[in-house]
N, C-alpha and C. Protein backbone atom coordinates (compact mmCIF):
# COMPACT_ATOMS: atom_id res chain seq x y z
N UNK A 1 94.01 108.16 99.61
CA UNK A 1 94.57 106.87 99.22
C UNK A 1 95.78 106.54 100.09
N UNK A 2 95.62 105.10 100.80
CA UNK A 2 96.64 104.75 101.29
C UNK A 2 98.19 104.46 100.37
N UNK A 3 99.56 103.73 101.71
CA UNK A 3 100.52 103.36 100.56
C UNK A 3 99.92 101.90 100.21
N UNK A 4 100.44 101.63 98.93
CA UNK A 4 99.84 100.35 97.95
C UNK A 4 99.91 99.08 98.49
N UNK A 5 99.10 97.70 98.48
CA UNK A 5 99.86 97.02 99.48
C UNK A 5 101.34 96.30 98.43
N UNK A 6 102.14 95.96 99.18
CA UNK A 6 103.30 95.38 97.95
C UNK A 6 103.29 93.73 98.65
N UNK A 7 103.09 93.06 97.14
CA UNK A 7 103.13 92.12 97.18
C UNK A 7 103.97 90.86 96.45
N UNK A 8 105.01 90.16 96.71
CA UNK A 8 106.42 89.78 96.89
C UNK A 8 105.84 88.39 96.12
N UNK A 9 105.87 87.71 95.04
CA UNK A 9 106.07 86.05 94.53
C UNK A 9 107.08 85.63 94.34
N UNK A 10 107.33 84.09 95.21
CA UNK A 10 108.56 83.65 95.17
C UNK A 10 108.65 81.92 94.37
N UNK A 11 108.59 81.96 93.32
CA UNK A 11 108.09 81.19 92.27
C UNK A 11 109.74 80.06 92.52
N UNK A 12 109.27 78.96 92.43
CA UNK A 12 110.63 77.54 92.34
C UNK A 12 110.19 76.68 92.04
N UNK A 13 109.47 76.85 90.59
CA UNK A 13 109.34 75.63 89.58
C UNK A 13 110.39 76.09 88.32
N UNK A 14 110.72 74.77 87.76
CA UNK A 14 111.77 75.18 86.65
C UNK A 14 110.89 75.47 85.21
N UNK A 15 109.53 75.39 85.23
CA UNK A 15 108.64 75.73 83.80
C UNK A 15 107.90 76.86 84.15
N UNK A 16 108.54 77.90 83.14
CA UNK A 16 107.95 79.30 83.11
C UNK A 16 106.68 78.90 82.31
N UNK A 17 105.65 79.76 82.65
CA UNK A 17 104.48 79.73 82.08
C UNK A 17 103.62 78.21 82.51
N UNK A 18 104.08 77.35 83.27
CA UNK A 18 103.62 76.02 83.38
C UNK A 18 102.10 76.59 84.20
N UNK A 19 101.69 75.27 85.08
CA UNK A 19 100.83 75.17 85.85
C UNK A 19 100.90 76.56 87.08
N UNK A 20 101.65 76.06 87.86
CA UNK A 20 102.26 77.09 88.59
C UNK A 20 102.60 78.81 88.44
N UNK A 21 103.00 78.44 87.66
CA UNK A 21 103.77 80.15 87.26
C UNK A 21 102.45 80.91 86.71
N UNK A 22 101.63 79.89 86.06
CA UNK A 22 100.27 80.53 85.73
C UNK A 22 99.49 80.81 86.54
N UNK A 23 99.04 80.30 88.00
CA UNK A 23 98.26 80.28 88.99
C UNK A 23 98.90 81.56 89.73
N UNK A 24 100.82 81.46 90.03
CA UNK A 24 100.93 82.86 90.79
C UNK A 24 100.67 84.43 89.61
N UNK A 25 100.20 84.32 88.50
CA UNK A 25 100.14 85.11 87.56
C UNK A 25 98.58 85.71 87.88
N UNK A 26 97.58 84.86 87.94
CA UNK A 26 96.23 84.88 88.44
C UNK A 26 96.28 85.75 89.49
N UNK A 27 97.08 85.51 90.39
CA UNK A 27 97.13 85.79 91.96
C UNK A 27 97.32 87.19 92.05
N UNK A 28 98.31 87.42 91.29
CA UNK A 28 98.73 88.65 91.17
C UNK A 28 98.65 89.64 90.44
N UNK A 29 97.65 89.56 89.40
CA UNK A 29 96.85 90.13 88.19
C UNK A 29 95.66 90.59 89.46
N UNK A 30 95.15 89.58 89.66
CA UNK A 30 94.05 90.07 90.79
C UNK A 30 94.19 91.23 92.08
N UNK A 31 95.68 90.93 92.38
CA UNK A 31 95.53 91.77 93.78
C UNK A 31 96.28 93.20 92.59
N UNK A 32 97.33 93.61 91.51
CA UNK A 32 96.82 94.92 91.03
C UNK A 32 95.48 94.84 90.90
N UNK A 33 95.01 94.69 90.77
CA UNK A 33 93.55 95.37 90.03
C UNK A 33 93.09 95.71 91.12
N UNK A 34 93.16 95.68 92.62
CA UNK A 34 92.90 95.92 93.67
C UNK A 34 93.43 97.20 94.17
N UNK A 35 94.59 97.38 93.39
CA UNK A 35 95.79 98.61 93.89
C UNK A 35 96.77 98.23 94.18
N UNK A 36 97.16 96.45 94.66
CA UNK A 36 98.62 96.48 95.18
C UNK A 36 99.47 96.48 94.14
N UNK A 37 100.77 96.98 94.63
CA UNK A 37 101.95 96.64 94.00
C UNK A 37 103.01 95.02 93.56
N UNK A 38 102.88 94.63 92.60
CA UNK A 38 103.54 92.64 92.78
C UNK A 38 104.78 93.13 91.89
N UNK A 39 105.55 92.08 92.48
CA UNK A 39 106.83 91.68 91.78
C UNK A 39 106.91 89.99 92.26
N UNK A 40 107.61 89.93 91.10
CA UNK A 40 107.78 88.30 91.00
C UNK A 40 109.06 87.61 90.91
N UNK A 41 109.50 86.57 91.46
CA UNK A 41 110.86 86.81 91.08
C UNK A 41 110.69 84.71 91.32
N UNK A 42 111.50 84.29 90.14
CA UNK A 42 111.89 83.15 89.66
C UNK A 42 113.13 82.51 90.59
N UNK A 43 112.98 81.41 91.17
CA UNK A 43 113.95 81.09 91.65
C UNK A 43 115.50 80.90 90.97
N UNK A 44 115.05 80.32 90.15
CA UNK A 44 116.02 79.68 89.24
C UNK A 44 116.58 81.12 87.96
N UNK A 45 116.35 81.87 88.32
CA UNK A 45 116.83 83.04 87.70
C UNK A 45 117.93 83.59 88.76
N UNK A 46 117.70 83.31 90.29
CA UNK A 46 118.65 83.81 91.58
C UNK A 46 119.61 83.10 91.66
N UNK A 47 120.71 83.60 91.96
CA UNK A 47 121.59 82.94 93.13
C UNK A 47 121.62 82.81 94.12
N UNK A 48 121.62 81.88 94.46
CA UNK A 48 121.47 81.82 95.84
C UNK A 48 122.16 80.00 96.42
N UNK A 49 123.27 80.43 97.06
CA UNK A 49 123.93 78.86 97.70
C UNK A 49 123.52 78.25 98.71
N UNK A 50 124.06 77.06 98.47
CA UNK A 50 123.12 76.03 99.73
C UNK A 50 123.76 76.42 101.05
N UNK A 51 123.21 76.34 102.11
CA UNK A 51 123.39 76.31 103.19
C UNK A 51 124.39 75.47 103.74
N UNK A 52 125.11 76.15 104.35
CA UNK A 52 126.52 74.63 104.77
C UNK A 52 126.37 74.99 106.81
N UNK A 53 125.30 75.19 107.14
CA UNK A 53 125.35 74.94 108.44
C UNK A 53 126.45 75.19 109.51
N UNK A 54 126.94 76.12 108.86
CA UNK A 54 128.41 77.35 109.57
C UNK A 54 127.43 77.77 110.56
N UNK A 55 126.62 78.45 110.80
CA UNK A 55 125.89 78.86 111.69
C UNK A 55 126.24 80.32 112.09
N UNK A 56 126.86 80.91 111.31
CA UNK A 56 127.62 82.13 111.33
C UNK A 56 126.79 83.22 111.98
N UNK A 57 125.26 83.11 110.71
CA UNK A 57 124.13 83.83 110.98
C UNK A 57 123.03 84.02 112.21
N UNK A 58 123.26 82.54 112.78
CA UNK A 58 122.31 82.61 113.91
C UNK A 58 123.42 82.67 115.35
N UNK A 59 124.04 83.56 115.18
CA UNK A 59 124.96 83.70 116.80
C UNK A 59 124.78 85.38 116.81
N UNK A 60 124.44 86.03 116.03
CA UNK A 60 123.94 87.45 116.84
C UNK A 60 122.45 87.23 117.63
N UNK A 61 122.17 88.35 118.49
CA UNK A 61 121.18 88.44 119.37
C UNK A 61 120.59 89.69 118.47
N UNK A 62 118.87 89.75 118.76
CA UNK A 62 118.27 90.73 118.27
C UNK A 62 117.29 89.84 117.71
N UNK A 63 116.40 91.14 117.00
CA UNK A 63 115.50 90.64 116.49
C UNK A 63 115.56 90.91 114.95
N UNK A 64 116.47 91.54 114.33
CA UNK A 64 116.98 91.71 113.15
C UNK A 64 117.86 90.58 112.51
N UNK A 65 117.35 89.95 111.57
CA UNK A 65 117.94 88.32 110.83
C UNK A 65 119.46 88.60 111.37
N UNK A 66 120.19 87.34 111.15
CA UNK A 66 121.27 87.37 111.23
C UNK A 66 122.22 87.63 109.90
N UNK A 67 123.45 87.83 109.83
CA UNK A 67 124.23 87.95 108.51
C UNK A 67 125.13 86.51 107.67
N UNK A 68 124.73 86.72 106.51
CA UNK A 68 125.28 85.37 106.27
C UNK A 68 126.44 85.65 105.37
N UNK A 69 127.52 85.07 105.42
CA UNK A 69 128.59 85.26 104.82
C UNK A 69 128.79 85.04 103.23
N UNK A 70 128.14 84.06 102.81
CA UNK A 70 127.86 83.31 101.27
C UNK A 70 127.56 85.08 100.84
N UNK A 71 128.57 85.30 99.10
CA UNK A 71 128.63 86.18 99.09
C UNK A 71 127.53 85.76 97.61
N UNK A 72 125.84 85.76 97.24
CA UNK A 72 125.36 85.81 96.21
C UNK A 72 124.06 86.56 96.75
N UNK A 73 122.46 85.96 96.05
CA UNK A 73 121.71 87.24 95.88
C UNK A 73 120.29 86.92 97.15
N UNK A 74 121.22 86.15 98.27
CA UNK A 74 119.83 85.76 99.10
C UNK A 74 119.44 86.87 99.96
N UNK A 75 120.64 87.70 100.27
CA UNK A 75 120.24 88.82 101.50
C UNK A 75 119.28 90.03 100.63
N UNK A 76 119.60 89.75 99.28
CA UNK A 76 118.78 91.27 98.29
C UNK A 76 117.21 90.31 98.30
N UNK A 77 117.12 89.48 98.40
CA UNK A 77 115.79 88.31 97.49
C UNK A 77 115.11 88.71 99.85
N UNK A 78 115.67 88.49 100.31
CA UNK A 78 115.30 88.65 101.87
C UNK A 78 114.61 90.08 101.94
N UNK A 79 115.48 91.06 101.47
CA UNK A 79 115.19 92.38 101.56
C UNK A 79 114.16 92.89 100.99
N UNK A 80 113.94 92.22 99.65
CA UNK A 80 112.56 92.18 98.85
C UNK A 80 111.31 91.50 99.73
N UNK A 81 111.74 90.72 100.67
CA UNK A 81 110.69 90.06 101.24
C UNK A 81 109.84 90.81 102.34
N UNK A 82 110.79 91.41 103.40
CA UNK A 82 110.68 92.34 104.31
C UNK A 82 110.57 93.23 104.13
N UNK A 83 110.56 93.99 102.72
CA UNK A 83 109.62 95.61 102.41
C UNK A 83 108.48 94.86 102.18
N UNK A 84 108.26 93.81 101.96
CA UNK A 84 106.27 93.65 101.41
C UNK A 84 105.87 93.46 102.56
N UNK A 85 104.85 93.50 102.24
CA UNK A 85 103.15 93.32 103.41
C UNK A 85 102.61 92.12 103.45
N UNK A 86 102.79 91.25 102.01
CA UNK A 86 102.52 90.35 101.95
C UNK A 86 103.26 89.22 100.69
N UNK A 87 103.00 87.96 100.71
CA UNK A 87 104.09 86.50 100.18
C UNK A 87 103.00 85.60 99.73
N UNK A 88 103.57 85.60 98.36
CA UNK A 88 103.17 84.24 97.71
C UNK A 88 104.31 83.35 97.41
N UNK A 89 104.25 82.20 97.88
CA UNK A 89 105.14 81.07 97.77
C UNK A 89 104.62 80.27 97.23
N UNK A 90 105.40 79.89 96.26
CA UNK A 90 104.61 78.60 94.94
C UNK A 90 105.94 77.62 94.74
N UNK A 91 105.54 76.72 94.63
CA UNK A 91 106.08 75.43 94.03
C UNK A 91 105.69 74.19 93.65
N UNK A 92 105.77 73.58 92.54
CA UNK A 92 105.14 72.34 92.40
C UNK A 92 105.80 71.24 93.03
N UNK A 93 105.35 70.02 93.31
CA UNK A 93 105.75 68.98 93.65
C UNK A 93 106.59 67.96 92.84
N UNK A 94 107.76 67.82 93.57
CA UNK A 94 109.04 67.08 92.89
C UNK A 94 108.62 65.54 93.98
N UNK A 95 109.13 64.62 94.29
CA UNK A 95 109.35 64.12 94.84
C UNK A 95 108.35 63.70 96.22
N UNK A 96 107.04 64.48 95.93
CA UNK A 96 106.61 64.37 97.41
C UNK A 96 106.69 65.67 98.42
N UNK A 97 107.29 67.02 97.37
CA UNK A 97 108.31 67.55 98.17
C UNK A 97 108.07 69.07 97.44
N UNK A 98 108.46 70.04 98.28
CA UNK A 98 108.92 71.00 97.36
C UNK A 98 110.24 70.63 96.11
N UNK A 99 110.17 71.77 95.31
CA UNK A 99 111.90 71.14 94.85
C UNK A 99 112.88 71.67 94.77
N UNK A 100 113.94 71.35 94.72
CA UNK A 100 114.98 71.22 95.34
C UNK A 100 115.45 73.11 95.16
N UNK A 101 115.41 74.01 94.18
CA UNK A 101 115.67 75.38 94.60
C UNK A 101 114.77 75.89 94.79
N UNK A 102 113.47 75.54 95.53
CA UNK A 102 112.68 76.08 96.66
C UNK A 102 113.05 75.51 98.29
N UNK A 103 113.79 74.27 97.95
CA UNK A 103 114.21 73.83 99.54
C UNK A 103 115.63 74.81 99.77
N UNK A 104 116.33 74.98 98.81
CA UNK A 104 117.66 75.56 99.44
C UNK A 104 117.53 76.73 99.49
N UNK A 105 116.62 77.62 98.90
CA UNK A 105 116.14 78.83 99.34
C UNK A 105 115.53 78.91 101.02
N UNK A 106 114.80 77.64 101.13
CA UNK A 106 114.12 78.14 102.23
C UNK A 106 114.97 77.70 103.39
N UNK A 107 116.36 76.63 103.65
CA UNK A 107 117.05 76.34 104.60
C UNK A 107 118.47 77.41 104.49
N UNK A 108 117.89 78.61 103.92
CA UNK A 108 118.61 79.83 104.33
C UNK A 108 118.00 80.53 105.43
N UNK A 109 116.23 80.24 105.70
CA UNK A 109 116.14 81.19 106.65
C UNK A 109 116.22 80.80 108.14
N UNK A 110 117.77 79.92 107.76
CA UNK A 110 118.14 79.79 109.28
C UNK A 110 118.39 81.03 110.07
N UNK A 111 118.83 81.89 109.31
CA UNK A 111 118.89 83.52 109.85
C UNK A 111 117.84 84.28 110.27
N UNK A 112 117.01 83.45 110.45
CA UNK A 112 115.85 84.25 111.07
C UNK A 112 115.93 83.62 112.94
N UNK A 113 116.70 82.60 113.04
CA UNK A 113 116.74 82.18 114.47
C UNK A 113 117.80 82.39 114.86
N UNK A 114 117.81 82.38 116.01
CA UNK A 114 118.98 82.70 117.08
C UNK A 114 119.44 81.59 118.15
N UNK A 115 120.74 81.29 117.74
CA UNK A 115 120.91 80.19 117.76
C UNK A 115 122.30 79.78 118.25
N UNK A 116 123.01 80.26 119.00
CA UNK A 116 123.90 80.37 119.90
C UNK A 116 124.81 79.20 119.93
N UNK A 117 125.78 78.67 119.96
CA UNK A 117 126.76 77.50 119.98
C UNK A 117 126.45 77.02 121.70
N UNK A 118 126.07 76.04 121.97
CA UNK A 118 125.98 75.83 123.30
C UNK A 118 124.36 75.26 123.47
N UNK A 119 123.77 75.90 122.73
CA UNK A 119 122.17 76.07 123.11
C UNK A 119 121.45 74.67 122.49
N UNK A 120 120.72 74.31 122.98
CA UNK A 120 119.94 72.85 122.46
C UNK A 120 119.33 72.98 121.07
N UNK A 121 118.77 74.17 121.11
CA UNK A 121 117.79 74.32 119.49
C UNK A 121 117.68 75.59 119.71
N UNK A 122 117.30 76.03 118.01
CA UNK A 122 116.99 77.32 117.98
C UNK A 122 115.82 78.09 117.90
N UNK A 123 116.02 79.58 118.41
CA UNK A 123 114.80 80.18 118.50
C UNK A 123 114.09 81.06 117.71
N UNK A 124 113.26 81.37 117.30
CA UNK A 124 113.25 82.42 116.21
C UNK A 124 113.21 83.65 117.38
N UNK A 125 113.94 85.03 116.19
CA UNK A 125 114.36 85.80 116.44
C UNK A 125 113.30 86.51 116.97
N UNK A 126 112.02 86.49 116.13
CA UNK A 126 110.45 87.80 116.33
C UNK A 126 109.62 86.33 116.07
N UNK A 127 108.58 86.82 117.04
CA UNK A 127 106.81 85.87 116.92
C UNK A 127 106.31 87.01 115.82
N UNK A 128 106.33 88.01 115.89
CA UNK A 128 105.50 88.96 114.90
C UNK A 128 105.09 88.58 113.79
N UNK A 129 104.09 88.81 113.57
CA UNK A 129 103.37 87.66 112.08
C UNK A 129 102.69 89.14 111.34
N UNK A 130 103.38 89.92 111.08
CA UNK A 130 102.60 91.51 110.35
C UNK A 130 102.97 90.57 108.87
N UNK A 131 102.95 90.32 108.17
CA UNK A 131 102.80 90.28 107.12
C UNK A 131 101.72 88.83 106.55
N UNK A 132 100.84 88.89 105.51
CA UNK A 132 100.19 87.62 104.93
C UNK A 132 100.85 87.14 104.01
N UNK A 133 100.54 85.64 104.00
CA UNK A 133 100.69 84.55 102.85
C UNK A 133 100.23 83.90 101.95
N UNK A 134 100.40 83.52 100.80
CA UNK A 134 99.48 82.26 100.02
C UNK A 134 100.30 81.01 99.62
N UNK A 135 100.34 80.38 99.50
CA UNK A 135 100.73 78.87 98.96
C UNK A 135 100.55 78.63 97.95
N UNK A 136 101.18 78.67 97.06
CA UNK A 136 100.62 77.80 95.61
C UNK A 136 101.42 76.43 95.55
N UNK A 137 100.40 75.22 95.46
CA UNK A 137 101.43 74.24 94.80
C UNK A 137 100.86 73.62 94.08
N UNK A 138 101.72 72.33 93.29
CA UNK A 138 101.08 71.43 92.47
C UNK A 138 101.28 70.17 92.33
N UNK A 139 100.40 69.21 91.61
CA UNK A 139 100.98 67.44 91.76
C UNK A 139 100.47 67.11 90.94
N UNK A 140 101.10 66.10 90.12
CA UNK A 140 100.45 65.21 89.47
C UNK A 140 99.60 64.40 89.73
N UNK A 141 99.58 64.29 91.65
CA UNK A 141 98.61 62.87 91.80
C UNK A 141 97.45 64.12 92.10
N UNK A 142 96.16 63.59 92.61
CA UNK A 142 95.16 64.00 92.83
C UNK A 142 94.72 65.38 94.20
N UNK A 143 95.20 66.11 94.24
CA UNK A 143 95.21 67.50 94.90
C UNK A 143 95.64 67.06 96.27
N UNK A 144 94.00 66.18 96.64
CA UNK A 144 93.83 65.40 98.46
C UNK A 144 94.68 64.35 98.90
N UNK A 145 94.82 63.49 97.89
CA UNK A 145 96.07 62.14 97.95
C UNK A 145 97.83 63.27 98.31
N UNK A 146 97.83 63.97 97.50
CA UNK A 146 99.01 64.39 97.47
C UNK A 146 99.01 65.19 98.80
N UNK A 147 98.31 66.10 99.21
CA UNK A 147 98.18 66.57 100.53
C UNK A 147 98.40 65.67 101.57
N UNK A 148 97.82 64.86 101.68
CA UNK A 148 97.52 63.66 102.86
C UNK A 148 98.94 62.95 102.71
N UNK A 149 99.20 62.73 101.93
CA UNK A 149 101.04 61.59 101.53
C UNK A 149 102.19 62.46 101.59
N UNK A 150 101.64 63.85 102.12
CA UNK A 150 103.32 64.59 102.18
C UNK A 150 102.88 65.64 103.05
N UNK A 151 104.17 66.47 103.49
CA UNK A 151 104.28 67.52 104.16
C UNK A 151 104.62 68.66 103.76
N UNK A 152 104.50 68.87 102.17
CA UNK A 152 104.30 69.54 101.30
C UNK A 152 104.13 71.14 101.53
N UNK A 153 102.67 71.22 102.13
CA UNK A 153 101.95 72.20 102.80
C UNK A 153 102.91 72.60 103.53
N UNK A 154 102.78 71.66 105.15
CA UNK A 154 103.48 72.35 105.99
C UNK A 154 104.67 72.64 106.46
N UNK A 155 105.76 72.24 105.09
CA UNK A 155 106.48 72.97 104.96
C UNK A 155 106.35 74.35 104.41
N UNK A 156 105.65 74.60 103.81
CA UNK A 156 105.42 75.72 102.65
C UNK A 156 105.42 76.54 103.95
N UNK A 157 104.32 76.17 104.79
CA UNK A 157 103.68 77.35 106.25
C UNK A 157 104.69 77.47 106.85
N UNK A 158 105.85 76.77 107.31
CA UNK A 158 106.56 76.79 108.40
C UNK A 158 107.71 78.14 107.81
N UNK A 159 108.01 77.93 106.57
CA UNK A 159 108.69 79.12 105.93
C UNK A 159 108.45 80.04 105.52
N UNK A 160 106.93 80.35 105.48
CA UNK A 160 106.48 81.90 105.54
C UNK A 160 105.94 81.97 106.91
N UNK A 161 106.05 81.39 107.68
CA UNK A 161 106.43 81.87 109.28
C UNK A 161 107.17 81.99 109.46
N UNK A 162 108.62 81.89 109.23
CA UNK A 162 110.33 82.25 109.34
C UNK A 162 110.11 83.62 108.55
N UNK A 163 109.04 84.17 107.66
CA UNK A 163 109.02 85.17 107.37
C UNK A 163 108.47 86.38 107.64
N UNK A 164 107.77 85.64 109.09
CA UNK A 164 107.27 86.97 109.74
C UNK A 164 105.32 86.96 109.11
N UNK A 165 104.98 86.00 108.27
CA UNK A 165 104.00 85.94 107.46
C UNK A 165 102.53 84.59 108.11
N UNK A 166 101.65 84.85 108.23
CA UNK A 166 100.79 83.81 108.74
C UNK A 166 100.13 83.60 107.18
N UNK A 167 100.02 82.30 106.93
CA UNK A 167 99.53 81.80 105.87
C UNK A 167 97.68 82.13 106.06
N UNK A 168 97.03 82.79 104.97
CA UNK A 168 95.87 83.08 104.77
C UNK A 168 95.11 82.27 103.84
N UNK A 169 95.85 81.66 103.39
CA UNK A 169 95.50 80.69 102.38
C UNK A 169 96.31 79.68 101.13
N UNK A 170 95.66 78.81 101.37
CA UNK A 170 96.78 77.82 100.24
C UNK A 170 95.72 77.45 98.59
N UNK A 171 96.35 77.38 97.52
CA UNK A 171 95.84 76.98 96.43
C UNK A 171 96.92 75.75 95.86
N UNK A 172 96.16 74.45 96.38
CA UNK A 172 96.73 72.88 95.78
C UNK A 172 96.20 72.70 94.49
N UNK A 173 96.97 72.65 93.71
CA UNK A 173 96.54 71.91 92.38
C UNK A 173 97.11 70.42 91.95
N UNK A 174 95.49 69.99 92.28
CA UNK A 174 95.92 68.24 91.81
C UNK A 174 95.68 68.40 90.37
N UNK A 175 96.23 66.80 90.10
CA UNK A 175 95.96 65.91 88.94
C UNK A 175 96.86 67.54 87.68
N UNK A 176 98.30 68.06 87.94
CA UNK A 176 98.56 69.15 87.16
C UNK A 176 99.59 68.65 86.10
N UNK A 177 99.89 67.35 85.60
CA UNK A 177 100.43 66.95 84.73
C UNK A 177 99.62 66.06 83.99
N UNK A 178 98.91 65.84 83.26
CA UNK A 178 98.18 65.70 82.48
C UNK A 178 98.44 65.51 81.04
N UNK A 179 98.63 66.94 80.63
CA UNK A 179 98.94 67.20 79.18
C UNK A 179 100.21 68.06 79.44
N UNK A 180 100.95 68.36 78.53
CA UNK A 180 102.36 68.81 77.97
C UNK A 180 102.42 69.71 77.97
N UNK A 181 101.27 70.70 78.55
CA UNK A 181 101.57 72.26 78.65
C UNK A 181 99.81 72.62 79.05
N UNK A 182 99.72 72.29 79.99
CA UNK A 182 98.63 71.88 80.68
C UNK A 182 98.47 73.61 81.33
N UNK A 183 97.05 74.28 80.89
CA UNK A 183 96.54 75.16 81.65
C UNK A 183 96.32 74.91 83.20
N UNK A 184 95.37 76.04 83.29
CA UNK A 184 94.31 76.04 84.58
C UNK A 184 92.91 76.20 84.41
N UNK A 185 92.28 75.57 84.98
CA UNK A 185 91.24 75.50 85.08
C UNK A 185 90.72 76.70 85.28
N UNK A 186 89.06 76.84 84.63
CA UNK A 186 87.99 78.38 85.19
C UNK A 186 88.28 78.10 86.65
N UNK A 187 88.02 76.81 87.12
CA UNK A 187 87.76 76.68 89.02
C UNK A 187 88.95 77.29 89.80
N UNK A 188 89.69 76.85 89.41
CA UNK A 188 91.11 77.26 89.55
C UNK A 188 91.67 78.61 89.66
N UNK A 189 91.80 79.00 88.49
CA UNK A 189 91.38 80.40 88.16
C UNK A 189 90.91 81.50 89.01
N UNK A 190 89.61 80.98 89.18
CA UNK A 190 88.66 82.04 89.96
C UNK A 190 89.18 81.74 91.64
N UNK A 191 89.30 80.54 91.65
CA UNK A 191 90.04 80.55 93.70
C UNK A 191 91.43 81.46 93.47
N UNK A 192 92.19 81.16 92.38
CA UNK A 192 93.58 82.09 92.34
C UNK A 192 93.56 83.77 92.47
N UNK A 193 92.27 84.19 91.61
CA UNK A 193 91.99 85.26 91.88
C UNK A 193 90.94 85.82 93.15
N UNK A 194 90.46 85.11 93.77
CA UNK A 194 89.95 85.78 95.23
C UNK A 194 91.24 85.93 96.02
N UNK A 195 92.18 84.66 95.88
CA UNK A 195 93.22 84.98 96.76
C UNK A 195 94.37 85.99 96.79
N UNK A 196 94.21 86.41 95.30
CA UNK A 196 95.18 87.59 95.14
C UNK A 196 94.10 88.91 95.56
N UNK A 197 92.96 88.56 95.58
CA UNK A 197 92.33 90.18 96.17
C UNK A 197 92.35 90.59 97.42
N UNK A 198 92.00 88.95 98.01
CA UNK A 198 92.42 89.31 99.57
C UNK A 198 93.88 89.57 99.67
N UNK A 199 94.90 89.09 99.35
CA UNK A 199 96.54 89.70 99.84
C UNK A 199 96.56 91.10 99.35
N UNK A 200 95.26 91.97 98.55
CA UNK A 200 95.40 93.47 98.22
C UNK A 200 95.04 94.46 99.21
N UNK A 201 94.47 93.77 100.16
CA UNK A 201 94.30 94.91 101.60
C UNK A 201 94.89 94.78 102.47
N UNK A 202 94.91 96.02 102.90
CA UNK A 202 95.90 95.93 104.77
C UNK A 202 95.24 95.51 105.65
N UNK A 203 96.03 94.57 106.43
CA UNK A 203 95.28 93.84 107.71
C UNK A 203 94.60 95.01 108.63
């Protein structure tokens, strides 16, 4: 028996048990039963401060993130990220948008580029993509409308590529406000759980 794969959920909807939180629950029910290891961790349970564009973090060289001065719990929530193998990133749709403590989580990983005072734009630190991803999100409007009218998605991808992670797959859930405490669907369901079986093996 190999080591287990460990697998990291980074949940930033504010309704425990909602749409969302239920789908990364699927995900990750599925990949134990496979053997991996999951932990889950709630945004809105972290600390973690907004970004004030000091740039402190992206003026070392290397390929090891940079250090950020803000003294709360983003460098431990990072560290959790970079022992796993693999990332589920979930959030429902606010605005068109991720929301808002899934965006200020993710315009921390300016520390993943290197980014020098002088320099036009920044670079990321490593191309290395060793670790996989999944996407969970959700909308009230209709799964494809909401895809097509936002950048939703590819934001989601662009920040588990700041994580070293190539997205393997996304699970959109349209039409997810409905009713007042609105399940998931069998269909649903069953795509949530293939995708947590595949994040249970090593590439």
């Amino acid at each position: 028996m190999g080591t287990p794969v460990k697998v990291t959920a980074i949940v930033g909807t504010y309704c425990k048990g909602g749409v969302i939180d239920s789908a990364v629950d699927e995900i990750l029910a599925a990949a134990k039963e496979e053997g991996a290891e999951a932990t889950k961790v709630y945004l809105i349970d972290q600390h973690v401060e907004f970004c004030s564009n000091c740039r402190t973090c992206t003026q070392q060289e290397g390929e090891k993130r940079g250090h950020c001065p803000k003294e709360d719990d983003m460098a431990g929530l990072l560290d959790e990220i970079e022992r796993s193998d693999a990332i589920v990133l979930a959030s429902p749709m606010n605005f068109w948008s991720v929301t808002a403590v899934t965006k200020r989580f993710i315009e921390r990983f300016v520390c993943y580029a290197y980014w020098p005072w002088g320099a036009g734009a920044p670079e990321m630190r490593s191309k290395r993509k060793n670790k996989r991803a999944i996407i969970v999100a959700s909308s009230a409007a209709p799964a494809l409308l909401a895809r097509l009218h936002s950048r939703m998605v590819g934001l989601m991808k662009s920040a588990v590529d700041c994580l070293g992670a190539r997205t393997i797959g996304v699970l959109f859930i349209g039409l997810a406000a409905l009713e007042q405490n609105q399940g998931l669907t069998d269909r649903t369901r069953r795509r949530a759980r293939a995708l947590g079986k595949r994040l249970a093996f090593h590439a």
